[in-house]
Protein backbone atom coordinates (compact mmCIF):
# COMPACT_ATOMS: atom_id res chain seq x y z
CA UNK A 1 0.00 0.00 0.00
CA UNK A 2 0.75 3.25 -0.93
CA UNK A 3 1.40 5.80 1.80
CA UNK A 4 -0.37 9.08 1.06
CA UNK A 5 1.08 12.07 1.66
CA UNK A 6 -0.52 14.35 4.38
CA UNK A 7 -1.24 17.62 3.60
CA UNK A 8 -1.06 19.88 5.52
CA UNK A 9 -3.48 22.87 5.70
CA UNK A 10 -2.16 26.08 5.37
CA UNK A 11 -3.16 28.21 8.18
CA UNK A 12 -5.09 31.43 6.83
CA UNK A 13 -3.95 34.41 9.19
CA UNK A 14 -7.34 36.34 9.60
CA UNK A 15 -6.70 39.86 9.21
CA UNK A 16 -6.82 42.29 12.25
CA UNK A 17 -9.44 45.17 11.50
CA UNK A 18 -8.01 47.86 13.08
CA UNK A 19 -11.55 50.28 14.42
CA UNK A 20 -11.21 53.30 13.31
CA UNK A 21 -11.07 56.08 16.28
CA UNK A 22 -14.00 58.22 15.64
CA UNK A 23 -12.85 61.84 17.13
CA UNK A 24 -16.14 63.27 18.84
CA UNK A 25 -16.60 66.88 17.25
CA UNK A 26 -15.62 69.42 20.37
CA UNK A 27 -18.67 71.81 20.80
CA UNK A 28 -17.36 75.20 21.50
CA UNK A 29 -19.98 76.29 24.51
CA UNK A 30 -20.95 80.13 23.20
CA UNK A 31 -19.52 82.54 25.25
CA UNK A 32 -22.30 85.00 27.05
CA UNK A 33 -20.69 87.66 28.00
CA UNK A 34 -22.23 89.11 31.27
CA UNK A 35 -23.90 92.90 31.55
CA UNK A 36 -21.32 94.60 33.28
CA UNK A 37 -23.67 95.86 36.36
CA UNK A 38 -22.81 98.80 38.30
CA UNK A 39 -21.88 98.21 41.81
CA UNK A 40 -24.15 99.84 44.24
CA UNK A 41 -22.58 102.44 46.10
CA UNK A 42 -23.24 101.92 49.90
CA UNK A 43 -24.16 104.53 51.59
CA UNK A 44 -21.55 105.21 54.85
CA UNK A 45 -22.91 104.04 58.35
CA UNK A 46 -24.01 106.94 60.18
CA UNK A 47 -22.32 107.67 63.51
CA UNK A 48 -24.50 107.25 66.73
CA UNK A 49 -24.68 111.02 67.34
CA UNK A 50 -25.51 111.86 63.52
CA UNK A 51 -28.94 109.74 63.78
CA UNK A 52 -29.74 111.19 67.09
CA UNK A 53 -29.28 114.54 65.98
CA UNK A 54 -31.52 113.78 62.85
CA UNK A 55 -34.08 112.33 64.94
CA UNK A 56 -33.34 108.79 65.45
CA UNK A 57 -34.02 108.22 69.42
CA UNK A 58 -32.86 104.86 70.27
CA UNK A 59 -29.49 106.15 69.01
CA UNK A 60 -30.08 108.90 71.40
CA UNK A 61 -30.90 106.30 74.00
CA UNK A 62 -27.69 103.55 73.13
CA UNK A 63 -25.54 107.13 73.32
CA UNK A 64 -26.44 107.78 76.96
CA UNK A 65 -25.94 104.75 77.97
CA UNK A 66 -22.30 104.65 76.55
CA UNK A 67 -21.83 107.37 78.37
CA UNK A 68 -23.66 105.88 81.84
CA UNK A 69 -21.04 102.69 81.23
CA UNK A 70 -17.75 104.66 81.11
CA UNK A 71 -15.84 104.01 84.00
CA UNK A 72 -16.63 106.18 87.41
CA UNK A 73 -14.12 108.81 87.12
CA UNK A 74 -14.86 109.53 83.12
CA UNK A 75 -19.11 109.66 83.41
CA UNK A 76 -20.77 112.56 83.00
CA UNK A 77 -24.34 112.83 83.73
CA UNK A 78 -25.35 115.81 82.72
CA UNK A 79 -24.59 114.71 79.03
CA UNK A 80 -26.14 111.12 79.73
CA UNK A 81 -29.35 113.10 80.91
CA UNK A 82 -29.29 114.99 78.11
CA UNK A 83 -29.19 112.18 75.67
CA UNK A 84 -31.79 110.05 77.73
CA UNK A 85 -34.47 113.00 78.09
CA UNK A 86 -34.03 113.31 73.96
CA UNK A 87 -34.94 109.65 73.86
CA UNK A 88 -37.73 110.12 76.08
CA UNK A 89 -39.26 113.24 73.56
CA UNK A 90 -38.69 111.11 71.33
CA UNK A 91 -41.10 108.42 72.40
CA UNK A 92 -38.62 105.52 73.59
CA UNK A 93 -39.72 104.11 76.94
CA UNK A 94 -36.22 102.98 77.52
CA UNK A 95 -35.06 106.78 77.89
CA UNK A 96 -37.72 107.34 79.86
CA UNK A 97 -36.79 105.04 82.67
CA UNK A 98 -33.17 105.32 82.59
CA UNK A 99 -33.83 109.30 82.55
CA UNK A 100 -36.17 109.03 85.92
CA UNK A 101 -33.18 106.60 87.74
CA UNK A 102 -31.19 109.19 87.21
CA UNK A 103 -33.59 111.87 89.19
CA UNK A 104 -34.72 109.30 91.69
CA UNK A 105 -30.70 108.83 92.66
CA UNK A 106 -30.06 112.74 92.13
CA UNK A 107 -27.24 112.38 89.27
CA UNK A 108 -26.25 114.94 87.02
CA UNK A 109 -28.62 117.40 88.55
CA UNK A 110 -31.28 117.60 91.19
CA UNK A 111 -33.09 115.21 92.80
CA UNK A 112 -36.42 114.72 92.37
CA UNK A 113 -39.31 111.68 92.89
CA UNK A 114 -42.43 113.45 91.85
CA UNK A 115 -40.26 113.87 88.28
CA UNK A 116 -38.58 109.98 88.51
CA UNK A 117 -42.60 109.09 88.96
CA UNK A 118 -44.14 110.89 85.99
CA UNK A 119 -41.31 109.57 84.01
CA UNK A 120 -42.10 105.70 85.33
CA UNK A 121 -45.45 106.28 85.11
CA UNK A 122 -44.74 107.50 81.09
CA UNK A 123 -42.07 104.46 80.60
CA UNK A 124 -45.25 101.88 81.59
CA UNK A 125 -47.34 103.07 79.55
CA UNK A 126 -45.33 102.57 76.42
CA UNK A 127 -45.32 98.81 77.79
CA UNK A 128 -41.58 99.13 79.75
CA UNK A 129 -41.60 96.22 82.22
CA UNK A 130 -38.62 97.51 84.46
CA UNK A 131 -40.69 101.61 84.03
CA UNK A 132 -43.83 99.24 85.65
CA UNK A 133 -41.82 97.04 88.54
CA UNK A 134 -40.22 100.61 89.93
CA UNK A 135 -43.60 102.31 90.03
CA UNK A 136 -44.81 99.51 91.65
CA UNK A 137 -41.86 99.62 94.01
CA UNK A 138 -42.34 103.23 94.97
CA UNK A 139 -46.11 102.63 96.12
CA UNK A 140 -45.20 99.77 97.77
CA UNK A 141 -42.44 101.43 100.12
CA UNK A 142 -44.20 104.83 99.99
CA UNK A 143 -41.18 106.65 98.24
CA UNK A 144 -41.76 109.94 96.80
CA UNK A 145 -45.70 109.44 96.69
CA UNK A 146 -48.29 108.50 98.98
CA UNK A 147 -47.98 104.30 99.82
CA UNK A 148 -50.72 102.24 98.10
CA UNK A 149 -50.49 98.79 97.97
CA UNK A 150 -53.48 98.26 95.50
CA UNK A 151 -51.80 100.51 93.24
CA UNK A 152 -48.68 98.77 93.72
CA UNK A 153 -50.09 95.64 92.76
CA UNK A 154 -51.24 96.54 90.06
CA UNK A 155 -48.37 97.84 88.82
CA UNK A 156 -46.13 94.47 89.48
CA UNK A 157 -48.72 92.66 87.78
CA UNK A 158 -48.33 94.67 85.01
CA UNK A 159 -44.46 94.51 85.19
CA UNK A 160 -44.96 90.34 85.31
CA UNK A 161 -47.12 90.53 82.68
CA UNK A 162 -44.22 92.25 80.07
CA UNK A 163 -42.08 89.40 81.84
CA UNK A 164 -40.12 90.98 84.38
CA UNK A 165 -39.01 88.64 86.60
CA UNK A 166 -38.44 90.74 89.71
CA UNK A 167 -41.76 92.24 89.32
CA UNK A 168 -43.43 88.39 89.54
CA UNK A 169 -41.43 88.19 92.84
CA UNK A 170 -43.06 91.38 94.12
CA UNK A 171 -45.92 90.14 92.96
CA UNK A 172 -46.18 86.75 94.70
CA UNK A 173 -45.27 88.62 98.14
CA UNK A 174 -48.00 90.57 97.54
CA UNK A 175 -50.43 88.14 96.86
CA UNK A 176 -48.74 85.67 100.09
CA UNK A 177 -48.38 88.76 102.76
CA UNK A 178 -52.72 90.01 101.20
CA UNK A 179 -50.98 93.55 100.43
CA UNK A 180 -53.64 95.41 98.34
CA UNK A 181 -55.90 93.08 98.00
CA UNK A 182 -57.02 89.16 98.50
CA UNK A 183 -54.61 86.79 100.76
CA UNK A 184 -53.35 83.43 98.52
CA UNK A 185 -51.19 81.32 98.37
CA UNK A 186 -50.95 79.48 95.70
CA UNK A 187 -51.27 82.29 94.02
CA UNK A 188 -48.17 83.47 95.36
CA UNK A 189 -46.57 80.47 94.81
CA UNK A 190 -47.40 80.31 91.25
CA UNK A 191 -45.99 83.49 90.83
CA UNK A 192 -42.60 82.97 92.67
CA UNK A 193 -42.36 79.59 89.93
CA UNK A 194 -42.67 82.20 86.95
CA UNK A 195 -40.14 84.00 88.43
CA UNK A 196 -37.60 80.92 89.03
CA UNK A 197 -38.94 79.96 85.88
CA UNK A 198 -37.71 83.36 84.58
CA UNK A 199 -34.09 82.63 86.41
CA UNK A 200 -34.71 84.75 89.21
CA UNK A 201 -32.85 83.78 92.04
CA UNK A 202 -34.90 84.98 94.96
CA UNK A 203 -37.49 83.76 93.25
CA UNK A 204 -36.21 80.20 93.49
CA UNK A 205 -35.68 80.55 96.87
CA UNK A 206 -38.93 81.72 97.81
CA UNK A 207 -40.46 78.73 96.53
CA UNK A 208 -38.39 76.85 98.60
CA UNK A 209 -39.47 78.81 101.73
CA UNK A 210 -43.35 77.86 100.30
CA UNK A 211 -42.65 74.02 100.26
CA UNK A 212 -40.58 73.70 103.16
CA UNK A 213 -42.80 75.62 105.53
CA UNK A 214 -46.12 73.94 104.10
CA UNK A 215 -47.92 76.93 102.72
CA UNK A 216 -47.81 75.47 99.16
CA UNK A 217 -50.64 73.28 100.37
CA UNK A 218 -48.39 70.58 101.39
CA UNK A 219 -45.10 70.23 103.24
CA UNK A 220 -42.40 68.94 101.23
CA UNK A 221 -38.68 69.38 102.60
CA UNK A 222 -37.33 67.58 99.31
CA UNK A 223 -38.73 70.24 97.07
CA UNK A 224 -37.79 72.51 99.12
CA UNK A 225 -34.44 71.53 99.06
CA UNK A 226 -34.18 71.09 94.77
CA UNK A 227 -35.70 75.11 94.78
CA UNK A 228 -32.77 76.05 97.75
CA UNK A 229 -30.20 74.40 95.49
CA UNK A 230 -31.53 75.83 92.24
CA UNK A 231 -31.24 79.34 93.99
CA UNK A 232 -27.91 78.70 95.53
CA UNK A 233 -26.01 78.08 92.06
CA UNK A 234 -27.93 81.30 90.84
CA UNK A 235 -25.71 82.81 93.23
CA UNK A 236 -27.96 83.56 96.12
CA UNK A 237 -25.90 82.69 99.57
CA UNK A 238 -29.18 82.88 101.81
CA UNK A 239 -30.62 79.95 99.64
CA UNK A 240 -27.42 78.37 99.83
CA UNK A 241 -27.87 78.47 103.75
CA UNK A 242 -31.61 77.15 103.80
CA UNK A 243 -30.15 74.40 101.09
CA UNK A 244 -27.62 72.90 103.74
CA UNK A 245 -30.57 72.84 106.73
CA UNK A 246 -33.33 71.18 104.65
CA UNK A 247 -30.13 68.36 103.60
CA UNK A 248 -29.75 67.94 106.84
CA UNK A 249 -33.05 67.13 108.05
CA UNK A 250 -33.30 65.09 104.60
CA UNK A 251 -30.00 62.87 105.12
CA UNK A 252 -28.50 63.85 108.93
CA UNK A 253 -24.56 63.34 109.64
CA UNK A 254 -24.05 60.97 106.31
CA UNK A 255 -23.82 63.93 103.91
CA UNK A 256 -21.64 66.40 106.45
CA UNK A 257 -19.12 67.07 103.81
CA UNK A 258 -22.23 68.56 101.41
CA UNK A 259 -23.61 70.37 103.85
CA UNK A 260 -20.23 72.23 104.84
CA UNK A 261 -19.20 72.84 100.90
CA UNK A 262 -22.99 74.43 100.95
CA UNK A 263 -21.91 76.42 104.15
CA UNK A 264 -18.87 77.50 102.61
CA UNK A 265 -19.97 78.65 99.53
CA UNK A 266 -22.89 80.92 101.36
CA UNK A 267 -20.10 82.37 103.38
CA UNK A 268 -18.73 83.36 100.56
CA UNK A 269 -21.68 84.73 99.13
CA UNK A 270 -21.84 87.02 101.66
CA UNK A 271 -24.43 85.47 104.25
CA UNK A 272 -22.62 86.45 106.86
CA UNK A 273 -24.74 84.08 109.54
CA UNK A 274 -22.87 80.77 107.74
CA UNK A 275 -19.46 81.59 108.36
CA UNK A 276 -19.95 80.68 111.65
CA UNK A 277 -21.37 77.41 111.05
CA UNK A 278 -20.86 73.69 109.96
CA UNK A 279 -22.12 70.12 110.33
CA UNK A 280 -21.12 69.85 113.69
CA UNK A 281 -23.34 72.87 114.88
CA UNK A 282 -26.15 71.46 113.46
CA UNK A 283 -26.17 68.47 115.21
CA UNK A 284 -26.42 69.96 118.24
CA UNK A 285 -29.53 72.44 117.28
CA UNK A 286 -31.10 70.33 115.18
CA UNK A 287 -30.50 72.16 111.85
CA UNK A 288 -31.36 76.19 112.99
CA UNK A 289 -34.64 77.43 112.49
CA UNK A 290 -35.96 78.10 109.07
CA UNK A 291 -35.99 81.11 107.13
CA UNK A 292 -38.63 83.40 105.67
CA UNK A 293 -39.19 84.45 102.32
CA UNK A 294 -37.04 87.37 100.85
């Protein structure tokens, strides 16, 4: 047999087809060209004294008290009253009542309460609370006018009402001590908490005073104690004082180290009657009699 010959297949190379880069067009993005705009030409700020002289009185007002806050050997005032009765002519209540402190204390010129009153009496009428809290005050103690407690009460509740928190205060001694009119006291007591509420420090405490010597309706030394406390880190050393007795008729000799920090930091608050005293002095009177309101 015949052998036949193998053939081999050539091998056909396939040709590479090379893609052909397609170049994507470049859009040139029109150029807007922006309207030049004119800058706007500020006007200068005016100078306090410029808008006071051209009628402007709250700058009046901000320009007396600049010159009330200079320190005590640079104040004048005779110009501060001059700038605060502008203020007041010029309707703002806040010149008003910083013009009559100035004639109730006799600075810068006479003294005079009749004036300080008229100029209270103006100030609370344009809805000042602080114009309506010293009226108030003045009927109260009887200074410069005739003393009338109705009139006085009034006068706080209108100061509470523009949320001054002093005047609340006044207002709940009023209402606990029946000055001017009915005796309450939960009344008072609800108007010493809008005054703590208002971070008033005596008012704090005098809700305190209301718990821990029952006339909130109920006696209740720990409340007491969370109003004392409250007071005392408003910075009130009496509270302080009244904090460390209710603690210890709460807790006794366990918490001694409490009650003297307490102690210590009323002393140096200025209450005076807890230098003197410590842990050890009120175990042996029993904690020290409680104190009134403020």
């Amino acid at each position: 047999h015949r052998e036949k010959p193998i053939r081999e297949k050539p091998i056909r190379e396939k040709p590479i087809r090379e893609k052909p880069i397609r170049e994507k067009p470049i859009r040139e993005k029109p150029i807007r060209e922006k309207p030049i705009r004119e800058k706007s030409v500020r006007r200068p700020r005016l100078s306090l004294s410029h808008r006071c002289r051209h009628g402007r009185g709250y700058a009046c007002y901000r320009l007396g008290r600049k010159e009330v806050r200079k320190k005590h050997w640079a104040i004048d005032f005779r110009v501060a009253r001059r700038f605060f009765r502008k203020a007041c002519r010029l309707h703002v209540a806040k010149g008003c009542t910083a013009l009559a402190f100035l004639w109730l204390r006799g600075k810068g010129g006479l003294r005079s309460s009749f004036r300080a009153r008229r100029l209270f009496w103006e100030a609370c009428h344009h809805n000042d609370a602080v114009a309506c809290r010293e009226l108030g005050w003045m009927y109260h103690k009887g200074r410069g006018v005739r003393r009338n407690t109705r009139l006085a009460r009034s006068y706080y509740k209108r100061a509470c009402r523009y949320r001054d928190s002093t005047g609340c205060n006044f207002l709940g001694l009023m209402y606990r001590q029946g000055l001017g009119g009915a005796h309450s006291h939960s009344r008072a007591l609800r108007f010493y908490r809008k005054a703590c509420r208002m971070k008033n420090n005596v008012g704090c405490f005098n809700v305190g005073v209301m718990y821990g010597k029952g006339w909130s309706g109920f006696q209740s030394t720990t409340r007491a104690y969370r109003f004392y406390q409250k007071s005392c880190w408003m910075r009130f050393g009496r509270a302080c004082y009244s904090a460390a007795q209710a603690l210890w008729k709460l807790r006794g000799k366990r918490v001694c180290r409490k009650i003297n920090r307490l102690l210590r930091r009323a002393c140096r608050l200025k209450f005076k009657s807890a230098c003197r005293k410590s842990c050890a002095s009120f175990r042996k009177r029993g904690g020290g009699t409680w104190l009134d309101d403020f």
